[in-house]
C-alpha atoms as a PDB file:
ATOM      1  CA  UNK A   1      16.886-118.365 131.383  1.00  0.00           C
ATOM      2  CA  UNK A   2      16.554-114.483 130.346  1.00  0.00           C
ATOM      3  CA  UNK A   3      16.232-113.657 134.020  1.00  0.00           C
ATOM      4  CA  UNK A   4      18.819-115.991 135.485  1.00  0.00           C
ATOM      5  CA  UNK A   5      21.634-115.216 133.296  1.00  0.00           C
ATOM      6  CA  UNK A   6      20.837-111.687 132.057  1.00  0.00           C
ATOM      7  CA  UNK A   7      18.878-109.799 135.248  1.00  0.00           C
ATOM      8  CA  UNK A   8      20.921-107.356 137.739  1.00  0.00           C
ATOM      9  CA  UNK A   9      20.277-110.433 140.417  1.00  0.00           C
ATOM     10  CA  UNK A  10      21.608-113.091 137.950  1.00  0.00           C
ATOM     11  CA  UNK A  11      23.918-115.936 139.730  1.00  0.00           C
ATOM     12  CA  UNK A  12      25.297-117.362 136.398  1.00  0.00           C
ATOM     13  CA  UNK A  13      26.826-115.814 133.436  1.00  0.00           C
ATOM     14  CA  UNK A  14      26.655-116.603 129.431  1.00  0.00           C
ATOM     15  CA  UNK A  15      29.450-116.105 127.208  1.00  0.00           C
ATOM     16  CA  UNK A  16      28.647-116.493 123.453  1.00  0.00           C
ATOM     17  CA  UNK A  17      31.228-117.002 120.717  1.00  0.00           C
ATOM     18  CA  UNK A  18      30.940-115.596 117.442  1.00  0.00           C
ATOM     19  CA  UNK A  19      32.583-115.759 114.404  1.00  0.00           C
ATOM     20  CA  UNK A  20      32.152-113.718 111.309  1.00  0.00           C
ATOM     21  CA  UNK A  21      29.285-111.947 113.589  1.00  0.00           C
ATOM     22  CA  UNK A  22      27.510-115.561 113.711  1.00  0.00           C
ATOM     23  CA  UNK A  23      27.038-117.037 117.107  1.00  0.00           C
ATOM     24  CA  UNK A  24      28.563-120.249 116.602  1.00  0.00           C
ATOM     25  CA  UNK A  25      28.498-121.284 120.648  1.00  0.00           C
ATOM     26  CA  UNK A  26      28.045-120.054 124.370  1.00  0.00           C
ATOM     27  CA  UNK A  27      29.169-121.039 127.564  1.00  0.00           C
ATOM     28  CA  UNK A  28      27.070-120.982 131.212  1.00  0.00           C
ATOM     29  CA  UNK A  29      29.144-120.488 134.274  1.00  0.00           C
ATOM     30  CA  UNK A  30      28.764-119.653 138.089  1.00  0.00           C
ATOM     31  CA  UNK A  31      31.089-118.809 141.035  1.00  0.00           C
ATOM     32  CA  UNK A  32      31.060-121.457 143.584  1.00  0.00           C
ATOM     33  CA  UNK A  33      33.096-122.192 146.572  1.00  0.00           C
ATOM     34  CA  UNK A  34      35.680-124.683 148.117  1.00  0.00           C
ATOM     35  CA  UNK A  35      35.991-125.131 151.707  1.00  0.00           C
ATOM     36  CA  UNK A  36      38.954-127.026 150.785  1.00  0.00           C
ATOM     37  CA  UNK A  37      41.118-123.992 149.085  1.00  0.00           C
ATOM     38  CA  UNK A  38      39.300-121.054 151.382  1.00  0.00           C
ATOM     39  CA  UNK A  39      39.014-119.468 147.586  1.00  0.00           C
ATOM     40  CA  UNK A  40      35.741-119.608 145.248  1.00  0.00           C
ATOM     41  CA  UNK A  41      36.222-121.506 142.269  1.00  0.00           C
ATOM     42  CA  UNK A  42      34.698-120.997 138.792  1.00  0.00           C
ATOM     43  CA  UNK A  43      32.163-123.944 137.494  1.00  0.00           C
ATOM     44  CA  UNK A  44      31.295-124.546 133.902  1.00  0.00           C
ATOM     45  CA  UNK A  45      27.625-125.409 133.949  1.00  0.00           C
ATOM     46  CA  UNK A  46      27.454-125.633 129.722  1.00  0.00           C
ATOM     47  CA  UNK A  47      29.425-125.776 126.676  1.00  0.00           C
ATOM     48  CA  UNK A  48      27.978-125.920 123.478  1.00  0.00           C
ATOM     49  CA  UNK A  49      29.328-125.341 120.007  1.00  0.00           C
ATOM     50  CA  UNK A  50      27.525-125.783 116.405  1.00  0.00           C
ATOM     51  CA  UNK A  51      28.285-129.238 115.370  1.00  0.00           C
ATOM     52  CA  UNK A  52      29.927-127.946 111.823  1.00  0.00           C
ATOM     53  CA  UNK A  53      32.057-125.713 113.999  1.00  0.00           C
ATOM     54  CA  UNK A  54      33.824-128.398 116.329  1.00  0.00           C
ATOM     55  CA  UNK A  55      37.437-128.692 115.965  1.00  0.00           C
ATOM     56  CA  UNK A  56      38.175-125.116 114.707  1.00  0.00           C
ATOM     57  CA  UNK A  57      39.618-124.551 118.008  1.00  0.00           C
ATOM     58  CA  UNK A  58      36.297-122.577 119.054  1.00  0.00           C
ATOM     59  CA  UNK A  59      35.714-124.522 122.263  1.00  0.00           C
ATOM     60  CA  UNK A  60      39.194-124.645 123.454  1.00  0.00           C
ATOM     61  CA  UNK A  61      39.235-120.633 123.198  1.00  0.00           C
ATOM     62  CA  UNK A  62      36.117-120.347 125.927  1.00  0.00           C
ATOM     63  CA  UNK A  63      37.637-123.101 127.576  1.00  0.00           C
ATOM     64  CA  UNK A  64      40.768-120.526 127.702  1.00  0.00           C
ATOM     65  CA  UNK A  65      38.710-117.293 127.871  1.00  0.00           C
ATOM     66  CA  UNK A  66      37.063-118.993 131.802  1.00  0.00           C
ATOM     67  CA  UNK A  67      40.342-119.762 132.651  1.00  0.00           C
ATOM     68  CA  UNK A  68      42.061-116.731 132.174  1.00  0.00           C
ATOM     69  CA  UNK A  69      38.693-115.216 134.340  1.00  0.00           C
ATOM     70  CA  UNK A  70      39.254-117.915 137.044  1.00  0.00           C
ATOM     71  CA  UNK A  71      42.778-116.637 137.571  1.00  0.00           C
ATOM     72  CA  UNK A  72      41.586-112.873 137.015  1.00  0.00           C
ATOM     73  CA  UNK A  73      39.146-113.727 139.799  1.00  0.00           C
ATOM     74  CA  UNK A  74      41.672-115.548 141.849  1.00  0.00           C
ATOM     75  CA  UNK A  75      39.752-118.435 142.003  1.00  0.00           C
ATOM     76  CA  UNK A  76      41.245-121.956 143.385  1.00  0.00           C
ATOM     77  CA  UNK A  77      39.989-124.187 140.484  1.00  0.00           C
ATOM     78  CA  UNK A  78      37.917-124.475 136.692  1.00  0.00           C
ATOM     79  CA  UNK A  79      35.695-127.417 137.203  1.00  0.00           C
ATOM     80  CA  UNK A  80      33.006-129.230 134.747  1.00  0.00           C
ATOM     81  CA  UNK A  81      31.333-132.210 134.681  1.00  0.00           C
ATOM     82  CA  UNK A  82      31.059-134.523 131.413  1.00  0.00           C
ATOM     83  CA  UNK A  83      28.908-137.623 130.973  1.00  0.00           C
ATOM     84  CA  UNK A  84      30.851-140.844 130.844  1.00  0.00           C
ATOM     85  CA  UNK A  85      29.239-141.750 127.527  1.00  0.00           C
ATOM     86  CA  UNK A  86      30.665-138.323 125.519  1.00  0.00           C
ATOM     87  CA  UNK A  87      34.155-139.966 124.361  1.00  0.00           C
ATOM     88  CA  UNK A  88      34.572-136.518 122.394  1.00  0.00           C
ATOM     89  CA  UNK A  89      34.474-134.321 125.298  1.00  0.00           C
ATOM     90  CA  UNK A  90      36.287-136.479 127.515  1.00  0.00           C
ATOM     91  CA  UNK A  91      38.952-136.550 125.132  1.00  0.00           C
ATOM     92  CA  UNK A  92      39.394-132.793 124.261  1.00  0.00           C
ATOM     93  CA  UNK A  93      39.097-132.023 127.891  1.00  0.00           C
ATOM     94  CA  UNK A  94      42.142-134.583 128.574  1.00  0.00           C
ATOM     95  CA  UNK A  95      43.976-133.116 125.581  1.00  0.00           C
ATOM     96  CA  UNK A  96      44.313-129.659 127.436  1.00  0.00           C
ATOM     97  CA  UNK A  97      45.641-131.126 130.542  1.00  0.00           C
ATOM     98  CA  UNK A  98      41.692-131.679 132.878  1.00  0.00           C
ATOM     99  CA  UNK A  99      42.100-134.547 135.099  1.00  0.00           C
ATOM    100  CA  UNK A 100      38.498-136.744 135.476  1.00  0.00           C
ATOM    101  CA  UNK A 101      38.036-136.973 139.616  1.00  0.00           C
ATOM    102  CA  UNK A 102      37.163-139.862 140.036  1.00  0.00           C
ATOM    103  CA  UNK A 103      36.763-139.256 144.481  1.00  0.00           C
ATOM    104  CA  UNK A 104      33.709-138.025 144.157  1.00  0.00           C
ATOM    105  CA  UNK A 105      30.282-138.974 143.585  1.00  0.00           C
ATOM    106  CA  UNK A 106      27.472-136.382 142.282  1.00  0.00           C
ATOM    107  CA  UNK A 107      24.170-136.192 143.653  1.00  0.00           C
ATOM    108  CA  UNK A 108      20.951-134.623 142.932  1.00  0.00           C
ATOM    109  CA  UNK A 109      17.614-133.970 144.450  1.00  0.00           C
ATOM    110  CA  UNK A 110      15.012-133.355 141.673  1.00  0.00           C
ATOM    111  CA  UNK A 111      11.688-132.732 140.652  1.00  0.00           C
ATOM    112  CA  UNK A 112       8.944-134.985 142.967  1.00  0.00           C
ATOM    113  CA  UNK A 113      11.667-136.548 145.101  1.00  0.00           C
ATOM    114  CA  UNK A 114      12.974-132.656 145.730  1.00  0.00           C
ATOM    115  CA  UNK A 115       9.933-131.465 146.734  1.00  0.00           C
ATOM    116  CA  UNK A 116       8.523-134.574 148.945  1.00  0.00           C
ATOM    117  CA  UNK A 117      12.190-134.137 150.507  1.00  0.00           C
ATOM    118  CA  UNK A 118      11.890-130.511 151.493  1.00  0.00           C
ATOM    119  CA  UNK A 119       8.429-131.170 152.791  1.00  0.00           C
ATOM    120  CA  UNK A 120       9.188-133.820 154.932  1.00  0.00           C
END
């Protein structure tokens, strides 16, 4: 992770939120691209903030912070995915206006069945 977040090549980026000098959270986020817009959009790969410090409004300020750098950026769209079981998340992302897309369908290539793929 040192490498791929903090090297001169990195491709993501790492916020961390403090308070009172304590990291308290960070965030993980890359640049993609939509063929769609013509523009390159702004992905959140990872949220994460200390369990004793949800709901002091922590989260919704780096939520704020990437979108204030996606339209810096001029990107076309903030994106995220949440798992369908984290009723929390889902609804503090619908309480600041993010719409679930339900059109689309995620898919991965992984470990063994990656490799046995790109060997084929």
């Amino acid at each position: 992770m040192r490498h791929s977040l903090f090297a001169k090549d990195a491709t993501a980026n790492a916020l961390i939120c403090e308070e009172g000098g304590q990291a308290i959270g960070y965030a993980v986020y890359f640049y993609n691209y939509s063929t769609w817009l013509g523009k390159k959009g702004l992905y959140l790969e990872d949220l994460y903030i200390a369990p004793e410090r949800r709901g002091s409004g922590a989260g919704k300020g780096m939520l704020k912070h990437m979108a204030q750098l996606a339209v810096v950026e001029g990107c076309g769209r903030f994106e995220w995915s949440v798992l369908d079981w984290n009723e929390p998340a889902i609804g503090f992302y619908q309480s600041i206006g993010a719409k679930p897309q339900d059109e689309w369908i995620i898919y991965r290539l992984s470990g063994e069945a990656l490799h046995s793929f790109a060997e084929s």
